[in-house]
Protein backbone atom coordinates (compact mmCIF):
# COMPACT_ATOMS: atom_id res chain seq x y z
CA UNK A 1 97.80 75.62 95.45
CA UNK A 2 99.55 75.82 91.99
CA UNK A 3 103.36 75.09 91.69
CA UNK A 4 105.73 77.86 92.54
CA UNK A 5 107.96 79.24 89.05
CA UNK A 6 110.92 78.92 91.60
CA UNK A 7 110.57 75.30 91.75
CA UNK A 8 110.06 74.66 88.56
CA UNK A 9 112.92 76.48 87.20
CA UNK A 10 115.28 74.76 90.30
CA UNK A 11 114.13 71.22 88.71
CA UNK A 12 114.30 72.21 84.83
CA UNK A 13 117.88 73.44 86.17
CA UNK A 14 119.00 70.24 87.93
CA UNK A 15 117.95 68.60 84.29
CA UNK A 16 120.38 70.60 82.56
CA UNK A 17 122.84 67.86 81.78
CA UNK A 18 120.14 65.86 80.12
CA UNK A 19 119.24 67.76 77.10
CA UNK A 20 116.69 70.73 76.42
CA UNK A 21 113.96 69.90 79.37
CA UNK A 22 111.38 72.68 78.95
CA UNK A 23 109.06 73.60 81.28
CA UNK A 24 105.19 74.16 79.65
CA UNK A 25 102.23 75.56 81.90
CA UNK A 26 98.85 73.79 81.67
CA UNK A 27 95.89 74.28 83.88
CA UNK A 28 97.75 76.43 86.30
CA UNK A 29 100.64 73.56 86.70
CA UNK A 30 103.49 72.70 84.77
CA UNK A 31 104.08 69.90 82.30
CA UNK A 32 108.19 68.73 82.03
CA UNK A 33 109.40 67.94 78.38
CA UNK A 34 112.76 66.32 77.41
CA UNK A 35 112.89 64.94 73.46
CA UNK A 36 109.32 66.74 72.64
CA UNK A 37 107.93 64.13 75.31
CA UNK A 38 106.41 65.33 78.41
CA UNK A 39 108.05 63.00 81.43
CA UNK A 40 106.86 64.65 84.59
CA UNK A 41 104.78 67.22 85.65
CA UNK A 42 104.86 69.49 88.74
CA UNK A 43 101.50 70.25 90.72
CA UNK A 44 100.73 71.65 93.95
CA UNK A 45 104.96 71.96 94.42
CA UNK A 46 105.82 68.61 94.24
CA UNK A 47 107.13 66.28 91.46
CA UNK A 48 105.60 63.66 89.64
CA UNK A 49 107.11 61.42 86.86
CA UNK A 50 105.60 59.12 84.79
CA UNK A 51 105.44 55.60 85.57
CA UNK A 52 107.91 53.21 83.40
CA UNK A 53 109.47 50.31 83.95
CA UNK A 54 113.15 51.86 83.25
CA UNK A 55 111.80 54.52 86.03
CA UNK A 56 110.85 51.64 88.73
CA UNK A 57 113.89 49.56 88.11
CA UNK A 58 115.78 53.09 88.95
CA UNK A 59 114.07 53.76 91.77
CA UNK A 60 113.63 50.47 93.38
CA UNK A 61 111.05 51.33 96.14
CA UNK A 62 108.57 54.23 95.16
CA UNK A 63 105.78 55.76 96.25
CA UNK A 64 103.30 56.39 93.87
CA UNK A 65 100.36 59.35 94.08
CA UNK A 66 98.31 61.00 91.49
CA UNK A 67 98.98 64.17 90.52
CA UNK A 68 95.66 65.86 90.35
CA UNK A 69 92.37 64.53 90.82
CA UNK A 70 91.18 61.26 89.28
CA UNK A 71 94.58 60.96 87.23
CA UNK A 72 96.19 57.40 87.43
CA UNK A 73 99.49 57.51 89.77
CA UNK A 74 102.68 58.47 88.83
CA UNK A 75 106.08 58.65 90.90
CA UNK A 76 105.97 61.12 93.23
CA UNK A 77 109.62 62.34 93.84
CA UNK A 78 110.49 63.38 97.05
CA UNK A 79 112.31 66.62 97.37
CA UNK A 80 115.41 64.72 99.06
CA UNK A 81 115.69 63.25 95.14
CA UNK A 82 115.26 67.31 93.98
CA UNK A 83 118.40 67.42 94.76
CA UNK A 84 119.99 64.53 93.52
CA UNK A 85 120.84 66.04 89.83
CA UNK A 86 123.10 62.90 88.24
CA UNK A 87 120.19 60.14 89.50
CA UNK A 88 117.28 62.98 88.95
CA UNK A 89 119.07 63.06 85.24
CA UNK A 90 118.99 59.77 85.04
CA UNK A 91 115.42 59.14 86.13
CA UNK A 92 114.46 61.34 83.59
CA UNK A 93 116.56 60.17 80.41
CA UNK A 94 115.51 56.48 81.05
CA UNK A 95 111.75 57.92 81.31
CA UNK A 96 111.52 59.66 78.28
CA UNK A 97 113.15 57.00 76.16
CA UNK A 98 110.69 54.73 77.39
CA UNK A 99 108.06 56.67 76.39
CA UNK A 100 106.49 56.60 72.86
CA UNK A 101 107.13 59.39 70.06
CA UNK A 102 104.26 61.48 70.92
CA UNK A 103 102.21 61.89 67.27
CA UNK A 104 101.73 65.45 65.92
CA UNK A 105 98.16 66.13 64.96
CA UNK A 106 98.40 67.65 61.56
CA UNK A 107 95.82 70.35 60.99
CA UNK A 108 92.85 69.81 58.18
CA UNK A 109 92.73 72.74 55.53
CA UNK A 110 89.59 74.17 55.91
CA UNK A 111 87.55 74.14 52.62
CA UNK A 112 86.94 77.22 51.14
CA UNK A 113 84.05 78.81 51.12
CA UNK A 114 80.48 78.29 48.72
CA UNK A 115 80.41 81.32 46.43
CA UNK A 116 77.72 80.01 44.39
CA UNK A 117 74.89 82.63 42.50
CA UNK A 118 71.61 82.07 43.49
């Protein structure tokens, strides 16, 4: 069952006082980006962050699930939290800056063609 747009937009929403958090589709789920780097991800409806130390010392107790099939675990937020915007803010700000820069593949020029006479 793929993530309802409604709950993604209620969570991108309750991020609002963080910064731009944008909201990309992949593989018929949703990745969560704040500072270019993506934090959390949303599958099957529920909410998974990924797993820092910043996050954990946050959270204190967590429960931990992965979000799709053979993928390590990550928090899974429950949707008591969802509504918890200045710790759900938090979560997330202390997440991404604990996260490394992610590194932008830069594209090789493709060589132009062989036009030699034969």
């Amino acid at each position: 069952m793929a993530s309802q747009a409604s709950s993604v937009e209620f969570i991108v929403d309750q991020l609002s006082s963080c910064g731009k958090v944008t909201a990309k589709r992949m593989f018929g789920e949703y990745g969560l980006y704040l500072s270019e780097k993506m934090f959390a991800v949303m599958c099957d409806d529920q909410l998974f962050i990924k797993p820092t130390d910043a996050g954990r010392a946050l959270l204190g107790e967590v429960t931990e699930a992965p979000p799709y099939p053979s993928a390590k675990p990550w928090f899974l937020l429950d949707t008591e939290m969802w509504e918890d915007r200045e710790r759900l803010c938090q979560l997330a700000l202390c997440t991404a800056a604990a996260l490394p820069v992610p590194v932008k593949k830069i594209k090789k020029p493709k060589a132009p063609k062989s036009t030699a006479a034969t």
